[in-house]
N, C-alpha and C. Protein backbone atom coordinates (compact mmCIF):
# COMPACT_ATOMS: atom_id res chain seq x y z
N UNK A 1 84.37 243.16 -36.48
CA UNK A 1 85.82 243.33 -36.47
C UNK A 1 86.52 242.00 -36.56
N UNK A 2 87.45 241.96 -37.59
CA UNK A 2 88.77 240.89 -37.60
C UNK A 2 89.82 241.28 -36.82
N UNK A 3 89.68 240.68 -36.10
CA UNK A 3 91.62 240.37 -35.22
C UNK A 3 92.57 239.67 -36.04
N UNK A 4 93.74 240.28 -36.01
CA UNK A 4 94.51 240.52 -36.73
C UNK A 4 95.49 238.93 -36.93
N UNK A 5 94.52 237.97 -35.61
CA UNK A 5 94.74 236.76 -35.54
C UNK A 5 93.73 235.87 -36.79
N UNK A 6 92.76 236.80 -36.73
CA UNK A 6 91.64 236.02 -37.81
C UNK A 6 92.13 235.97 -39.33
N UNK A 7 92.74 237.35 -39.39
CA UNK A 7 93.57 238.32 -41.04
C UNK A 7 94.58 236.42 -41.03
N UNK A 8 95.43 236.43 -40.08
CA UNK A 8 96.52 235.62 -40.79
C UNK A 8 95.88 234.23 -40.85
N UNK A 9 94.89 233.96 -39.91
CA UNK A 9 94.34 232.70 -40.16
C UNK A 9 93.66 232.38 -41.56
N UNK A 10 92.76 233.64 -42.03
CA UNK A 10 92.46 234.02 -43.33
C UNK A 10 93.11 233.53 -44.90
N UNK A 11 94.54 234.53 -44.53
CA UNK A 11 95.69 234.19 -45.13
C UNK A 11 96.11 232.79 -45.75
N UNK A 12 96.40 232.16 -44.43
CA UNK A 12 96.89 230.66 -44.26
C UNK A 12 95.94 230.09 -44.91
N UNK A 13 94.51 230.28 -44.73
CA UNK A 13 93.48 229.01 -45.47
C UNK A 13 93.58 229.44 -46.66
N UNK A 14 94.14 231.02 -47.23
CA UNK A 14 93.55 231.38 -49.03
C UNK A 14 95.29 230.95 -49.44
N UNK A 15 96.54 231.07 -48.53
CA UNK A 15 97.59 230.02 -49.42
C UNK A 15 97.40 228.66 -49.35
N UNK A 16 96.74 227.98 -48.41
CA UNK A 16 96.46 226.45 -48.67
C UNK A 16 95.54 225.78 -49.53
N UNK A 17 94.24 226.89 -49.91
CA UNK A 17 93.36 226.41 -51.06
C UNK A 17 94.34 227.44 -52.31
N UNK A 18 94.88 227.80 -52.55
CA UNK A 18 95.88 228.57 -53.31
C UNK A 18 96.68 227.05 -54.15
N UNK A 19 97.84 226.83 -52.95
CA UNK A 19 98.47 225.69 -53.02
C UNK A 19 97.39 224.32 -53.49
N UNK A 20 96.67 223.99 -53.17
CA UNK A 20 95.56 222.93 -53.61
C UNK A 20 95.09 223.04 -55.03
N UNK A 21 94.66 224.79 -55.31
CA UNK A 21 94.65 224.65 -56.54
C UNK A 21 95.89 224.55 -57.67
N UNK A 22 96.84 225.01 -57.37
CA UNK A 22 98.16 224.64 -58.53
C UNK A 22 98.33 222.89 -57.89
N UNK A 23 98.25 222.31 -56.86
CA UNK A 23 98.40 220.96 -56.87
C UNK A 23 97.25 220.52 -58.11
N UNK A 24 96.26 220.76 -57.88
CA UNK A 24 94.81 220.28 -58.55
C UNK A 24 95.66 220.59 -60.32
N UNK A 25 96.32 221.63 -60.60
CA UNK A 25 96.63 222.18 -61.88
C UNK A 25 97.47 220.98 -62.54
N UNK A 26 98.42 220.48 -61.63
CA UNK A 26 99.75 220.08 -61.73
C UNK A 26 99.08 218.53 -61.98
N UNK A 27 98.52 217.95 -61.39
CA UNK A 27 97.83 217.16 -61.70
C UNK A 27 97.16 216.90 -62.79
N UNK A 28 95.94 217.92 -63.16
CA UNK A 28 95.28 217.94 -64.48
C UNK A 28 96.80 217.67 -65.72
N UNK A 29 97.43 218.13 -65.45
CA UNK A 29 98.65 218.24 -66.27
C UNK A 29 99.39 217.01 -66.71
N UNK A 30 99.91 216.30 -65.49
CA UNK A 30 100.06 215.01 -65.76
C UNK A 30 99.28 213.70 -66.15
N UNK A 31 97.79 214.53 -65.84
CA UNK A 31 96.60 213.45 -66.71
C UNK A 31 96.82 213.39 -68.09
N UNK A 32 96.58 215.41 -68.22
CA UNK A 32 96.73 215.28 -70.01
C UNK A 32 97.97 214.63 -70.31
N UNK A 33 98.96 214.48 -70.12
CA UNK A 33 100.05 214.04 -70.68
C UNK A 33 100.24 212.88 -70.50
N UNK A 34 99.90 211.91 -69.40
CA UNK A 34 99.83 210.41 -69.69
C UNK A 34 98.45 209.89 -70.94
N UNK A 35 97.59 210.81 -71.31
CA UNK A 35 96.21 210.74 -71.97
C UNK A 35 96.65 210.43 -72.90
N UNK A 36 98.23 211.83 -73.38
CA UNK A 36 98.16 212.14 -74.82
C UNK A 36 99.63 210.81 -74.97
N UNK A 37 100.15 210.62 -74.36
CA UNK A 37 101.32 209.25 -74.38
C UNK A 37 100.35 208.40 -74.80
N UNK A 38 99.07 207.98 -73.99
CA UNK A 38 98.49 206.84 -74.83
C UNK A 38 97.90 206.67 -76.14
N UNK A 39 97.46 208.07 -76.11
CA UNK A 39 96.92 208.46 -77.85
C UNK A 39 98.12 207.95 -78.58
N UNK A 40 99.30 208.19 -78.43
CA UNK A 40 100.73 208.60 -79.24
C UNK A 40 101.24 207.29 -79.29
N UNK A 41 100.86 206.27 -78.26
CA UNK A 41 101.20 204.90 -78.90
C UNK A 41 100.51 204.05 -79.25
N UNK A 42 99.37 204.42 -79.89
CA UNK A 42 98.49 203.56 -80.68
C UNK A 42 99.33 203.31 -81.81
N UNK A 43 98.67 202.17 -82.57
CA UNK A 43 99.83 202.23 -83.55
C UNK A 43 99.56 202.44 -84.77
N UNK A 44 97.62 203.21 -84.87
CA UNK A 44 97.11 203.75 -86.06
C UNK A 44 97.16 204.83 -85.68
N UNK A 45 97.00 205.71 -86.90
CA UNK A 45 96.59 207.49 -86.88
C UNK A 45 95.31 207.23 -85.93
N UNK A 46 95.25 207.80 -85.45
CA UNK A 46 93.90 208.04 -84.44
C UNK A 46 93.38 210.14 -84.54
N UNK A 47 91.80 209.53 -84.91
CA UNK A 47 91.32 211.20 -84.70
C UNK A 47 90.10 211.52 -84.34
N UNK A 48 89.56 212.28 -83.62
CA UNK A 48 88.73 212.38 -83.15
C UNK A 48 87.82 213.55 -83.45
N UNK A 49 86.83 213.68 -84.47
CA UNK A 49 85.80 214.95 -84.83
C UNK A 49 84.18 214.71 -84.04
N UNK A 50 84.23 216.20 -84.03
CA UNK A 50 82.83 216.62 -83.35
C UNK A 50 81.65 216.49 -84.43
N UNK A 51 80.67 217.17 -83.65
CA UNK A 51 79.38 217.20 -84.58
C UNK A 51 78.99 218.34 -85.80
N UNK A 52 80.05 218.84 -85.20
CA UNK A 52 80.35 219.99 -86.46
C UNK A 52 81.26 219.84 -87.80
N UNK A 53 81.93 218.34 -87.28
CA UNK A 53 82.86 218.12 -88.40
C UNK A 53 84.01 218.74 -87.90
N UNK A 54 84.47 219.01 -87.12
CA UNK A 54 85.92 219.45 -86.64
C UNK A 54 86.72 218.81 -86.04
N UNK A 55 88.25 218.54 -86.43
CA UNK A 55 88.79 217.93 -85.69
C UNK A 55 89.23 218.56 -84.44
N UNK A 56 88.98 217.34 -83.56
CA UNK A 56 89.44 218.36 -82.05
C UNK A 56 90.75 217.20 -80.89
N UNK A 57 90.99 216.21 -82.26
CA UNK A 57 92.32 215.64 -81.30
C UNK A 57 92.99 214.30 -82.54
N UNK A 58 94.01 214.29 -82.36
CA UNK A 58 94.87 213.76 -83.22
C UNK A 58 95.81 213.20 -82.36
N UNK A 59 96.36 212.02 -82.78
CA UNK A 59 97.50 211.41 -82.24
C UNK A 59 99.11 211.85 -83.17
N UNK A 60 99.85 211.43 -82.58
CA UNK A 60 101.41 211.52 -82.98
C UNK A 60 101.37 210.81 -84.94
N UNK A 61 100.89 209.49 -84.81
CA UNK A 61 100.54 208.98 -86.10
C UNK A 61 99.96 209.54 -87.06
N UNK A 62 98.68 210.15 -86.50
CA UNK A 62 98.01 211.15 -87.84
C UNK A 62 98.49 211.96 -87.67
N UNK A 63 99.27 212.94 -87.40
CA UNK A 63 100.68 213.70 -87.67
C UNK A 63 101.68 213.25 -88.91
N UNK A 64 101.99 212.74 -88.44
CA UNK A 64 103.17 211.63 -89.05
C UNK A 64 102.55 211.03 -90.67
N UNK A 65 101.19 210.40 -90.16
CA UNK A 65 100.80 210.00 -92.13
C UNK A 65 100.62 210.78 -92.71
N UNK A 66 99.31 212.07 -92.19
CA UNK A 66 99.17 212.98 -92.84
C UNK A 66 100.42 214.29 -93.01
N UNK A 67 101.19 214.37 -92.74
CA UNK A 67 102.20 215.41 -92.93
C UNK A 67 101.91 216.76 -91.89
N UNK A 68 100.85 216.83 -91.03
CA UNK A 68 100.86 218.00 -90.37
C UNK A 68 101.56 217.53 -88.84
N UNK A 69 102.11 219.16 -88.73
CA UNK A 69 102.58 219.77 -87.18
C UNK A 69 101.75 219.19 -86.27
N UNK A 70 102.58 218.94 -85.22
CA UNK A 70 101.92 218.44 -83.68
C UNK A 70 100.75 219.76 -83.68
N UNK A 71 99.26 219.69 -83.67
CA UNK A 71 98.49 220.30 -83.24
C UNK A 71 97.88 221.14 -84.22
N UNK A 72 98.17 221.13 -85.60
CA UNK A 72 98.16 221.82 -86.81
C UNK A 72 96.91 221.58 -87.40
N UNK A 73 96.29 220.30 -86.68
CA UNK A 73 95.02 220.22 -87.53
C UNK A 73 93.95 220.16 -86.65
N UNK A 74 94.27 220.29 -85.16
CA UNK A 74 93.08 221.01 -84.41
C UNK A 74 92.15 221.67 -84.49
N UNK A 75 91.06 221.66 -84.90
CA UNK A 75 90.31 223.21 -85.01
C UNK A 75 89.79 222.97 -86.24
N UNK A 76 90.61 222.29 -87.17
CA UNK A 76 90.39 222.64 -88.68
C UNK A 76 89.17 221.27 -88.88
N UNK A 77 88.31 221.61 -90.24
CA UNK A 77 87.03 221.23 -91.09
C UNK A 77 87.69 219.16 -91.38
N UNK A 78 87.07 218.34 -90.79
CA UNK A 78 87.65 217.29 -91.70
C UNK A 78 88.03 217.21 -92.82
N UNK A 79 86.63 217.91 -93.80
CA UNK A 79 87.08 218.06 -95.11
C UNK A 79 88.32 218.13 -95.64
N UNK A 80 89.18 218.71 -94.97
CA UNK A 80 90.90 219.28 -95.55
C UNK A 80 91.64 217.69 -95.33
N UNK A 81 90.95 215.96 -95.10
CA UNK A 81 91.65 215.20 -95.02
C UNK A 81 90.79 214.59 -96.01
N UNK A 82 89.75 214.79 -97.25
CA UNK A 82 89.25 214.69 -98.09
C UNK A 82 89.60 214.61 -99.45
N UNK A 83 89.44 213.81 -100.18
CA UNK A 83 89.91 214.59 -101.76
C UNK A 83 88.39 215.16 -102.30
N UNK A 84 88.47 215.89 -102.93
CA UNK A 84 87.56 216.52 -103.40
C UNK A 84 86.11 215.66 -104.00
N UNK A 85 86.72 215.09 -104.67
CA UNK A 85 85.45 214.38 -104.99
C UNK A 85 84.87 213.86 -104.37
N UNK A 86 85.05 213.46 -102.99
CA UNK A 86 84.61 212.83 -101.93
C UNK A 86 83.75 213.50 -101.15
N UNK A 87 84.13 214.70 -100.82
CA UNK A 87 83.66 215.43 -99.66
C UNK A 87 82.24 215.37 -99.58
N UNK A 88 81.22 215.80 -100.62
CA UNK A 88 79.86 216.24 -100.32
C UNK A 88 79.35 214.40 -99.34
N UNK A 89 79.78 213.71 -100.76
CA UNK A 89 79.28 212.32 -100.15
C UNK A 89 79.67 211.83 -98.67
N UNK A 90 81.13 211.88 -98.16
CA UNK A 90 81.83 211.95 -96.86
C UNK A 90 81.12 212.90 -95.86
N UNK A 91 80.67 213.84 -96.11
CA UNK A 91 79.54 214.52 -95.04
C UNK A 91 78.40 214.05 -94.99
N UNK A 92 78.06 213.47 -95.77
CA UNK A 92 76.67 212.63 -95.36
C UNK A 92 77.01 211.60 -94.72
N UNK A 93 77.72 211.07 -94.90
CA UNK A 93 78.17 209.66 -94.03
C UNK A 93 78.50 210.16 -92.63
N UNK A 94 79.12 211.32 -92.78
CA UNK A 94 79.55 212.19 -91.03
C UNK A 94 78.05 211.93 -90.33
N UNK A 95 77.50 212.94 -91.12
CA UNK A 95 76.15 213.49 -90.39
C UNK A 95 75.04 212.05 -90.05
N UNK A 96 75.11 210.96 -91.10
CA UNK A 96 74.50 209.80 -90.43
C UNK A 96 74.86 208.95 -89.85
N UNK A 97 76.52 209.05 -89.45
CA UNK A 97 76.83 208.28 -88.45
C UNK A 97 76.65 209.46 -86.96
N UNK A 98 76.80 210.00 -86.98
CA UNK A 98 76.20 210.80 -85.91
C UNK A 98 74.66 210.70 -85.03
N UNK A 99 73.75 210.80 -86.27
CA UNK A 99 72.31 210.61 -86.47
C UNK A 99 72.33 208.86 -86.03
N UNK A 100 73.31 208.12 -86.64
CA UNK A 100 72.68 206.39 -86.27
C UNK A 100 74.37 205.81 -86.18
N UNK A 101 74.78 205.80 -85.32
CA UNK A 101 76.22 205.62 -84.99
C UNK A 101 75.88 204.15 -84.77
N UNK A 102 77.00 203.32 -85.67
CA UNK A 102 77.13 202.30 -85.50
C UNK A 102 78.45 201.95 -85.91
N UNK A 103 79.65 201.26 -84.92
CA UNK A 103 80.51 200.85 -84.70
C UNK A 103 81.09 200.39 -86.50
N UNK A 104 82.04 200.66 -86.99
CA UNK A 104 82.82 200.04 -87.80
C UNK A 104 84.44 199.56 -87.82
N UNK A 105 84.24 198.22 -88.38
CA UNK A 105 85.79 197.50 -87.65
C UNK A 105 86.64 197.90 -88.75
N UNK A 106 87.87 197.93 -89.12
CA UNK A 106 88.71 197.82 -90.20
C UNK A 106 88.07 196.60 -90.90
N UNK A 107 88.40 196.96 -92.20
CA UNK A 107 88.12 195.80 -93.04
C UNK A 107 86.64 195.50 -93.93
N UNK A 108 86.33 197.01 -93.48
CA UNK A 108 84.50 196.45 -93.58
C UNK A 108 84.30 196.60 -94.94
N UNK A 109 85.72 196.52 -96.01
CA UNK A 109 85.65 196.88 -97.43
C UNK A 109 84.89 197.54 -98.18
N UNK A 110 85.06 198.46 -97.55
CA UNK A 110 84.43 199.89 -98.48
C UNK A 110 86.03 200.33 -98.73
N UNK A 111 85.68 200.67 -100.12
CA UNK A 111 86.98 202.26 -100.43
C UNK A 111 87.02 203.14 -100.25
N UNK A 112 88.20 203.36 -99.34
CA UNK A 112 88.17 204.57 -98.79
C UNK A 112 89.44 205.59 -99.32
N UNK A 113 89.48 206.69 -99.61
CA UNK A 113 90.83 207.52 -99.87
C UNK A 113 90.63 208.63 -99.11
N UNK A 114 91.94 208.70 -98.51
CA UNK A 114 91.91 210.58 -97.68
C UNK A 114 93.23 211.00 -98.73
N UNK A 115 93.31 212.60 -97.82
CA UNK A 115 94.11 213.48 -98.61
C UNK A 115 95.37 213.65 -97.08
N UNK A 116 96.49 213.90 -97.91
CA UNK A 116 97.44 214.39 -97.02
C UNK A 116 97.68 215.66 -97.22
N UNK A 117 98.45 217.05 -96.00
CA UNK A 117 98.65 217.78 -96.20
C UNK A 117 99.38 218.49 -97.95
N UNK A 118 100.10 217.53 -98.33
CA UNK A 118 101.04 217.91 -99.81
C UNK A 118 99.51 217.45 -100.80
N UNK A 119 98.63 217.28 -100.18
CA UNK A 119 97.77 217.23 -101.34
C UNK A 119 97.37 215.37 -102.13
N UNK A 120 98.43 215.00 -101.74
CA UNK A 120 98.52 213.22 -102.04
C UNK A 120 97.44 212.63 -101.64
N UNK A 121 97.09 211.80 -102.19
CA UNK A 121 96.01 210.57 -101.85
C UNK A 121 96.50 209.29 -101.73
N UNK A 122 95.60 208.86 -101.11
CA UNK A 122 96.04 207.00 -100.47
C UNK A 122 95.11 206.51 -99.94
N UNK A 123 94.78 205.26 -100.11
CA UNK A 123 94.17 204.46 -99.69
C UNK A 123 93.95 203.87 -98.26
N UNK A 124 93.15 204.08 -97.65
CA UNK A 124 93.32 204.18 -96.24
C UNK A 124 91.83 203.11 -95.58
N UNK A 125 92.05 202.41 -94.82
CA UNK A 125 91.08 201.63 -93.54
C UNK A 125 90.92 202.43 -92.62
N UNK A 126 89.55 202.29 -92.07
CA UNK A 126 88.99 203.14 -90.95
C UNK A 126 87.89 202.59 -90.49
N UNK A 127 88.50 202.66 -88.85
CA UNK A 127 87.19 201.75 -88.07
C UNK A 127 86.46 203.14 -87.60
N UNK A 128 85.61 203.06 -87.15
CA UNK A 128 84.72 203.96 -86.44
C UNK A 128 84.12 203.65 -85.19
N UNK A 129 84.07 205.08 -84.25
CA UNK A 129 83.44 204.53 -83.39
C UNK A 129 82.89 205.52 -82.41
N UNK A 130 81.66 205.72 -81.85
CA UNK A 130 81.07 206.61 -80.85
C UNK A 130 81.81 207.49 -79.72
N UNK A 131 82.09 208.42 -79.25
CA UNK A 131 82.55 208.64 -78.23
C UNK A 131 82.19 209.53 -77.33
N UNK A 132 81.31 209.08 -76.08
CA UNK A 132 80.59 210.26 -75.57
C UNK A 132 81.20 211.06 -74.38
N UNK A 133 81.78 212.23 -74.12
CA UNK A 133 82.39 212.97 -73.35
C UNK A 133 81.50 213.60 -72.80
N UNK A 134 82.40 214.37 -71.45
CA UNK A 134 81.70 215.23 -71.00
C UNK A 134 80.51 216.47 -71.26
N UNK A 135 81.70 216.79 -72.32
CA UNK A 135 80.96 217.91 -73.04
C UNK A 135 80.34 217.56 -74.12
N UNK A 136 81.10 216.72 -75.13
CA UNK A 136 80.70 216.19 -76.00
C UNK A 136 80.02 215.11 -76.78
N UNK A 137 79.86 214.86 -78.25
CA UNK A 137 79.44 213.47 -78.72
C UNK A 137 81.06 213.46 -80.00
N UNK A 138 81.57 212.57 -80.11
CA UNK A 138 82.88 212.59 -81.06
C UNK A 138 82.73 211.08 -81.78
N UNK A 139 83.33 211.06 -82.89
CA UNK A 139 83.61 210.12 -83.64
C UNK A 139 85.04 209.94 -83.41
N UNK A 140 85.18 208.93 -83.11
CA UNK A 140 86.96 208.38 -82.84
C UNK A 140 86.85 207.46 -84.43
N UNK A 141 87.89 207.52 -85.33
CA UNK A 141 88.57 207.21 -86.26
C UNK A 141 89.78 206.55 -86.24
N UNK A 142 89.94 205.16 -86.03
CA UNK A 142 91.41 204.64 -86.50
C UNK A 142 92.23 204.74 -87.58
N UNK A 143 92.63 205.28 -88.42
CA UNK A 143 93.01 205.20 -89.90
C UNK A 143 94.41 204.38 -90.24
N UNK A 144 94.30 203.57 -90.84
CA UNK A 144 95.64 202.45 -91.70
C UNK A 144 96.03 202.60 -93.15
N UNK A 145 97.36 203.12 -93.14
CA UNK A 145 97.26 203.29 -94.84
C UNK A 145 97.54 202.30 -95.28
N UNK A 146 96.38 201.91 -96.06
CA UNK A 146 96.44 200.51 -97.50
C UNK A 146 97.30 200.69 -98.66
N UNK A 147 97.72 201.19 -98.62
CA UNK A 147 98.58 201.42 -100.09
C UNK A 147 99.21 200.52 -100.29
N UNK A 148 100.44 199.39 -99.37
CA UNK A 148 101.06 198.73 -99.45
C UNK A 148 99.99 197.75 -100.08
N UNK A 149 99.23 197.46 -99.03
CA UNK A 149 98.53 195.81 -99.50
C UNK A 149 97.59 196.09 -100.49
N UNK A 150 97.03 197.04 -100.64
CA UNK A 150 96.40 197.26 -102.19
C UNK A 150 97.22 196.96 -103.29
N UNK A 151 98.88 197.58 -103.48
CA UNK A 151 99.44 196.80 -104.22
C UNK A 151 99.66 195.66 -104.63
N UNK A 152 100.23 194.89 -103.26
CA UNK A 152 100.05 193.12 -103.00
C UNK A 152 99.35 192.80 -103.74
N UNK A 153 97.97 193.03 -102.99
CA UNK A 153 96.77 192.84 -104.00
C UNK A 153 96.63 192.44 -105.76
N UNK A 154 97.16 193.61 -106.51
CA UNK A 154 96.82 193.55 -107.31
C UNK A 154 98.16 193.02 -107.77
N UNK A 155 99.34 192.64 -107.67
CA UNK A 155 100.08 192.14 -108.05
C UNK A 155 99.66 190.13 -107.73
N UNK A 156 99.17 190.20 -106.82
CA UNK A 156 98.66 188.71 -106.40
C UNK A 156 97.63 188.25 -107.43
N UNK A 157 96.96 189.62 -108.01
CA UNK A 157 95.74 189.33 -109.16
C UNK A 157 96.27 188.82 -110.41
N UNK A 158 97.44 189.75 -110.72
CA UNK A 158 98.04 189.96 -111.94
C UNK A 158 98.67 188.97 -111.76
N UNK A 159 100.02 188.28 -110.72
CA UNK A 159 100.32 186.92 -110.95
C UNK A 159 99.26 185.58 -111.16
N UNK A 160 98.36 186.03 -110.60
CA UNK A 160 96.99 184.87 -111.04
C UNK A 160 97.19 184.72 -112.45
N UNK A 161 96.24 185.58 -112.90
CA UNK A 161 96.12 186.08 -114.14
C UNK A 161 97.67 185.38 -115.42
N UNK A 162 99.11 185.98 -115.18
CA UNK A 162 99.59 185.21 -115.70
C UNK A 162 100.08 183.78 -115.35
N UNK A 163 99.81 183.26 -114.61
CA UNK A 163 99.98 181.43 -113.96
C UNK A 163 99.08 181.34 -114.93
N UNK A 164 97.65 181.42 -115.01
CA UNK A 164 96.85 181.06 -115.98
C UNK A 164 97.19 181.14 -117.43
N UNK A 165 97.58 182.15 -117.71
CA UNK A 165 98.06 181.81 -119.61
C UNK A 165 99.22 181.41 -119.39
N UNK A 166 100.21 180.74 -118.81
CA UNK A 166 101.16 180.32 -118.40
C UNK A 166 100.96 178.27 -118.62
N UNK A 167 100.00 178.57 -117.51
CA UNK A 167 98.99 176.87 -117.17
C UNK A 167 98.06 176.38 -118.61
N UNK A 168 97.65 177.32 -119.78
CA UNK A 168 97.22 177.38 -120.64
C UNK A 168 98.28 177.01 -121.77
N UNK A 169 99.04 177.51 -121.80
CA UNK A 169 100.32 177.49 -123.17
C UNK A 169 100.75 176.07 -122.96
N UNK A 170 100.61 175.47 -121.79
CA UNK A 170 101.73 174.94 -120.85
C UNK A 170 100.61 173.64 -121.84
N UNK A 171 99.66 173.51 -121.13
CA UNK A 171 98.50 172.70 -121.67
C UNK A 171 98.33 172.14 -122.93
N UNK A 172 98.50 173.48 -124.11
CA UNK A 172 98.83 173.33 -125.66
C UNK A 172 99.46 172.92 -126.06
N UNK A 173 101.43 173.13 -125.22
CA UNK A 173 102.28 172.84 -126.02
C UNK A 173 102.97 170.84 -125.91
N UNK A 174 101.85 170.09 -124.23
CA UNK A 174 101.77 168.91 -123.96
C UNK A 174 100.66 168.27 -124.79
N UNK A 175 100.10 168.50 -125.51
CA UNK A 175 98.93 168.28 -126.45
C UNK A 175 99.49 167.13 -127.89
N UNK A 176 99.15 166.03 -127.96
CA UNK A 176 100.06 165.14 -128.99
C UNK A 176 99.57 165.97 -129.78
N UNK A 177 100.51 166.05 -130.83
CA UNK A 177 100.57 166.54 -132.42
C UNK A 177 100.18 165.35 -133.66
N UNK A 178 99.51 165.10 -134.34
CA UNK A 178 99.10 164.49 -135.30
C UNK A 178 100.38 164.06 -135.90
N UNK A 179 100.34 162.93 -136.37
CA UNK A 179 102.19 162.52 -137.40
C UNK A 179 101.46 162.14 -138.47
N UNK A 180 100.55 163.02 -139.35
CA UNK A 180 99.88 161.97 -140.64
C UNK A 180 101.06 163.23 -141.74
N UNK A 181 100.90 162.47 -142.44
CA UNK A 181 101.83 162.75 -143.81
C UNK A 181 101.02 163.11 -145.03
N UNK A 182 101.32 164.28 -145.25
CA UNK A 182 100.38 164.93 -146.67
C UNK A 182 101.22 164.88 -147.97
């Protein structure tokens, strides 16, 4: 038998572990959300896929470059940030950085192109890097769109290029000329 002193004592301990757990909730809550503030001020697209190839976290930035909704590309196949011609080859590179994960910095000049939601392509930097969770194994992805300085680039080539027949003409036309008389 419970006395009816035991019932409310009962009570009292199942609203105080009650209360503990929405504290415990309220908490988890403000973790995720200071988590996802820090994701959100990186100042690259940041993304994070599993071993299945799925994305399972995105920052505010890869939102923003790629054209999708806060949370729109959760769930979904990397592939869909692929251009086509890429993909078969881009899954092998998934599956052996998985298999032999080794750190990559920006810059490691390989060409790289992803796809944006409208379908567009661009030139993009991407560091890589291991990430082992609780549950999981993830690839964290920085991504930088190159487009700007790829242009630079080749405008820095192409001004080369004419300085030189420029520095050439320039060369010819300081060249003494013969004064003989025919």
């Amino acid at each position: 038998y419970r006395t009816y002193a035991d019932l409310v004592k009962e009570l009292e301990q199942m609203r105080q572990k009650g209360q503990e757990a929405e504290d415990c909730k309220m908490e988890s809550q403000k973790v995720k959300a200071k988590y996802e503030r820090l994701l959100d001020s990186a100042p690259d697209a940041l993304v994070f896929v599993n071993t299945d190839n799925k994305i399972v976290q995105a920052n505010a930035q890869f939102e923003k470059l790629f054209g999708y909704d806060h949370g729109e590309i959760i769930g979904r196949d990397l592939d869909v940030l692929i251009p086509d011609r890429f993909r078969e080859r881009h899954r092998a590179y998934v599956t052996g950085f998985f298999k032999n994960p080794t750190a990559r910095p920006m810059g490691s000049g390989i060409e790289i192109y992803a796809k944006k939601k409208n379908e567009e392509e661009f030139a993009v930097d991407i560091s890589l890097s291991l990430l082992h969770t609780d549950v999981e194994m993830l690839v964290s992805a920085a991504i930088r769109d190159i487009t700007k300085r790829r242009q630079s680039e080749e405008q820095i080539k192409l001004n080369s290029i004419i300085q030189g027949i420029l520095n050439s003409m320039l060369k010819i036309s300081l060249e003494p000329l013969p004064l003989e008389v025919q």
